[in-house]
Protein backbone atom coordinates (compact mmCIF):
# COMPACT_ATOMS: atom_id res chain seq x y z
CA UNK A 1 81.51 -36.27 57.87
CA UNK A 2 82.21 -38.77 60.01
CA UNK A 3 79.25 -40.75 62.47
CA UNK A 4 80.35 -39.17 65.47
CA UNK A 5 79.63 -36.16 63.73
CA UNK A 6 76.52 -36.21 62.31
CA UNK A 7 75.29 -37.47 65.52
CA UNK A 8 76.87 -34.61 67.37
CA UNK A 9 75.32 -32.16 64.50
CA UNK A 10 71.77 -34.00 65.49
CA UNK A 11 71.72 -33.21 68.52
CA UNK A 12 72.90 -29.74 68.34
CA UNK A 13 70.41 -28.91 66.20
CA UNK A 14 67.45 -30.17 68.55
CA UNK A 15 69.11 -28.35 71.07
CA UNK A 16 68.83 -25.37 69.39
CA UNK A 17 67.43 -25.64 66.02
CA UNK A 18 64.00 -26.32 66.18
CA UNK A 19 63.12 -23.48 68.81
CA UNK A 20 61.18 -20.69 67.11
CA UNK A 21 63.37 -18.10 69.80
CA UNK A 22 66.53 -19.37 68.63
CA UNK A 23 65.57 -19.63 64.72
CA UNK A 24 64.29 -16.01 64.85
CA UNK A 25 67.09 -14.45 66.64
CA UNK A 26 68.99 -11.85 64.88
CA UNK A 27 71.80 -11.35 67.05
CA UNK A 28 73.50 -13.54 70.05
CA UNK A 29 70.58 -13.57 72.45
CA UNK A 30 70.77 -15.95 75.45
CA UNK A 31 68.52 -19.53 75.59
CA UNK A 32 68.34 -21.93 78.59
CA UNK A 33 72.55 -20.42 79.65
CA UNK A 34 73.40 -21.25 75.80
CA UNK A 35 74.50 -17.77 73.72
CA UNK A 36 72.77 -18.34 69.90
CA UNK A 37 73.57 -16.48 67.01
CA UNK A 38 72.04 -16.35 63.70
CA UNK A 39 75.32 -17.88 61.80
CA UNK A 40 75.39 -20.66 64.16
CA UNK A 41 71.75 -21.68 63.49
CA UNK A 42 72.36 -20.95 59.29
CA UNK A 43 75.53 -23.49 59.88
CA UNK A 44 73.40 -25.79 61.50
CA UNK A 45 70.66 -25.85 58.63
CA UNK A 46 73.75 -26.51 56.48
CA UNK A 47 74.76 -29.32 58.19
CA UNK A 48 71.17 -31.14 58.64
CA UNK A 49 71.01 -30.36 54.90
CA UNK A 50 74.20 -32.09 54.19
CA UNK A 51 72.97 -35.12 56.50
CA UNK A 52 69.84 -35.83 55.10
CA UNK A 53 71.34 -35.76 51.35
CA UNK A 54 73.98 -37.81 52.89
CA UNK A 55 71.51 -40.18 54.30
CA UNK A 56 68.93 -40.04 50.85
CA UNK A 57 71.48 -41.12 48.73
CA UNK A 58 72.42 -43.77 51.04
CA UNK A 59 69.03 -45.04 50.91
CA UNK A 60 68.31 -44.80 47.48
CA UNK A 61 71.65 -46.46 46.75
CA UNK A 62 70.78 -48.92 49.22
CA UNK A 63 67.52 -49.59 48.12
CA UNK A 64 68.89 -50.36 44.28
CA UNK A 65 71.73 -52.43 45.79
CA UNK A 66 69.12 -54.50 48.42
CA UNK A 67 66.34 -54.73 45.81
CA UNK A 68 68.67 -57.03 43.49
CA UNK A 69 68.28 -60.94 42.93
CA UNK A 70 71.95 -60.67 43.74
CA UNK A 71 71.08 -59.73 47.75
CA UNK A 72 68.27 -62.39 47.90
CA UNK A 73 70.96 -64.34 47.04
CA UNK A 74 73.41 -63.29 49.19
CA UNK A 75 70.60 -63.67 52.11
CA UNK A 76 70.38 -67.31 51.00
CA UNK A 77 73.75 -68.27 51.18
CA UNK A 78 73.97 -65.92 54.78
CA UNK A 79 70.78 -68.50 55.77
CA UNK A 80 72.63 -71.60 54.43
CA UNK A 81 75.76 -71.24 55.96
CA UNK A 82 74.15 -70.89 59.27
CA UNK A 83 71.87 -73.38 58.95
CA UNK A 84 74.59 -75.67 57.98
CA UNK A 85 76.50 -74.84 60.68
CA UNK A 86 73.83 -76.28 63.25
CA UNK A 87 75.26 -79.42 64.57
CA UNK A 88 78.75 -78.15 64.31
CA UNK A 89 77.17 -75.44 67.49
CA UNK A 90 74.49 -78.74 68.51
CA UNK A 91 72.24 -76.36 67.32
CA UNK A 92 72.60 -74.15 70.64
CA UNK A 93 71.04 -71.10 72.26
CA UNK A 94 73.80 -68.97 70.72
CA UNK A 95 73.83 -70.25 67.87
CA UNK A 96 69.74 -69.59 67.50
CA UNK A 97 70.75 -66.10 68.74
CA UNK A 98 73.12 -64.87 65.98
CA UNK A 99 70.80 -65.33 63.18
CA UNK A 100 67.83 -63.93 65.30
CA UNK A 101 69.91 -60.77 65.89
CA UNK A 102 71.49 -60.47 62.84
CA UNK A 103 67.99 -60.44 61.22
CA UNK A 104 66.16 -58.24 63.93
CA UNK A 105 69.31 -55.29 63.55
CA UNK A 106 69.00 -55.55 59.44
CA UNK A 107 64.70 -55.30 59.51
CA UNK A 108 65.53 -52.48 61.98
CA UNK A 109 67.44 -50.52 60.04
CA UNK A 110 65.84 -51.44 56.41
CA UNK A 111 62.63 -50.47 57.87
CA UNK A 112 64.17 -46.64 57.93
CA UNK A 113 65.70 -46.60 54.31
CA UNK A 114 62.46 -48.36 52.97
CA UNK A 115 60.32 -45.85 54.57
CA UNK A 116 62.99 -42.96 53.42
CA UNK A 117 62.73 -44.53 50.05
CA UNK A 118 58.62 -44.71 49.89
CA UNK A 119 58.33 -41.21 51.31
CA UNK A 120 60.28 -39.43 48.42
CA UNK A 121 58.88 -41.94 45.96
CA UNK A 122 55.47 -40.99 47.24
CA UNK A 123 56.38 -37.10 46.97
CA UNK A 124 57.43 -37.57 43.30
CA UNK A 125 54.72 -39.00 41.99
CA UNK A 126 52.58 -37.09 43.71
CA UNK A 127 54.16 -33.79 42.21
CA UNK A 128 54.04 -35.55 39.21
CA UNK A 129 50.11 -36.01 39.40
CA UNK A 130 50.18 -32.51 40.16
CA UNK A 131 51.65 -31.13 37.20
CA UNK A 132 49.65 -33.43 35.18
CA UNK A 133 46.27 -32.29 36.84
CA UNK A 134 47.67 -28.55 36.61
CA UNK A 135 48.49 -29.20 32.34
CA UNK A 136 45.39 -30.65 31.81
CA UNK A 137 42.84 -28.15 30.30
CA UNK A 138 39.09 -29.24 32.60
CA UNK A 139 41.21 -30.70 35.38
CA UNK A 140 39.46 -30.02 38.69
CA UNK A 141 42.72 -28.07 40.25
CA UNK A 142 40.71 -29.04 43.57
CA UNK A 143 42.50 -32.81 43.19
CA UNK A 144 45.72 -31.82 43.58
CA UNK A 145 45.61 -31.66 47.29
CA UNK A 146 43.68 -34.75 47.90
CA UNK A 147 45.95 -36.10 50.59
CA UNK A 148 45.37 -32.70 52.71
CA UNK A 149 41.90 -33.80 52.81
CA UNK A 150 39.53 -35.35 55.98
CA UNK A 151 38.54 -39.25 55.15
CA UNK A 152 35.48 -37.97 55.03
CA UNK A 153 36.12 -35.95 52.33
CA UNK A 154 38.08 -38.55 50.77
CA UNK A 155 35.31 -41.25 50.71
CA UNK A 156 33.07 -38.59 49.19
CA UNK A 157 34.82 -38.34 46.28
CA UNK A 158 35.79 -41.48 45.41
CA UNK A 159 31.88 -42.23 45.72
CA UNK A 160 31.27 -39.36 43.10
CA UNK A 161 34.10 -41.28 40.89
CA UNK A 162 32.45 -44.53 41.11
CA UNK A 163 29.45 -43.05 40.12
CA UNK A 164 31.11 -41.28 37.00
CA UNK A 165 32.71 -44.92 36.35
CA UNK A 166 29.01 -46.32 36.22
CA UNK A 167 27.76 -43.95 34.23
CA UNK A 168 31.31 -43.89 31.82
CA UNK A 169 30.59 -48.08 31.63
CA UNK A 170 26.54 -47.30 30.72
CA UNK A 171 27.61 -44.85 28.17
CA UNK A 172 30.28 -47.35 26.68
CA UNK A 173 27.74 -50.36 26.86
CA UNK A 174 25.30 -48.42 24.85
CA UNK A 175 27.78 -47.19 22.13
CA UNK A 176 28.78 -51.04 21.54
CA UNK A 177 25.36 -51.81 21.85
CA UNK A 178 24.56 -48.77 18.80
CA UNK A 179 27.91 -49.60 16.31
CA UNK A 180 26.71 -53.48 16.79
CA UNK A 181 22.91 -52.70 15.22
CA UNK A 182 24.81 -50.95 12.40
């Protein structure tokens, strides 16, 4: 799938695929002069699908590739070269430019894969933590949607955990305090 493509795919589908009309339809109904039809929609789904594995896989193979001492490296010698190049360009507006731009369009788009990156990490863990709090025999099933929950609700809880901390570190201090009179 070529750029062109998936960009062309994109916008198709916000055309038609996120309307709850056009995503219930069951035959070809008729949507702002567009005709819709339920295998056009299903091929759409496809293709998003196909573009955002396309696009996680990019990022997580960026993200292994970028998170190397290899890249800092490479960023080093980038930084080196141009610096070195200075008085060869008198150190000129351009030449101030290039590095400025370069760096602005690579933050730019790192700032997507890292965030890509984070969110599925983020997901993972947290249905790890799940599965963990669901195995565990006196769990509280009640934490496994803590990030559903109000701040409020939030700050609550981790007030009754400091509390069970205390009392967990008063507990421990008088057990050392009992096995060191023995």
């Amino acid at each position: 799938m070529t750029v062109g493509q998936a960009l062309l795919l994109g916008a198709i589908y916000l055309l038609f695929g996120r309307s709850d009309h056009a995503r219930n339809c069951r035959g070809p109904r008729e949507r702002k002069g567009r005709v819709v039809n339920r295998t056009q929609i299903e091929e759409l789904k496809a293709d998003e699908q196909e573009l955002r594995d396309a696009f996680r896989a990019f990022a997580r193979r960026s993200s292994i590739v970028l998170g190397t001492a290899w890249a800092f490296a490479f960023a080093i010698l980038i930084i080196a070269v141009w610096a070195a190049t200075g008085p060869k360009f008198h150190y000129s507006d351009t030449w101030q430019l290039i590095i400025n731009t370069g760096t602005t369009i690579v933050t730019f788009l790192m700032v997507f894969v890292i965030q890509n990156t984070q969110n599925r990490d983020g997901k993972a863990i947290q249905l790890k933590l799940d599965e963990l709090i669901r195995a565990l025999k006196g769990a509280r099933n009640k934490l496994v949607d803590l990030e559903d929950l109000s701040d409020e609700e939030l700050k609550k809880l981790e007030k009754e955990f400091q509390r069970l901390h205390k009392r967990s570190r008063e507990t421990d201090t008088h057990v050392a305090k009992t096995e060191s009179r023995r």
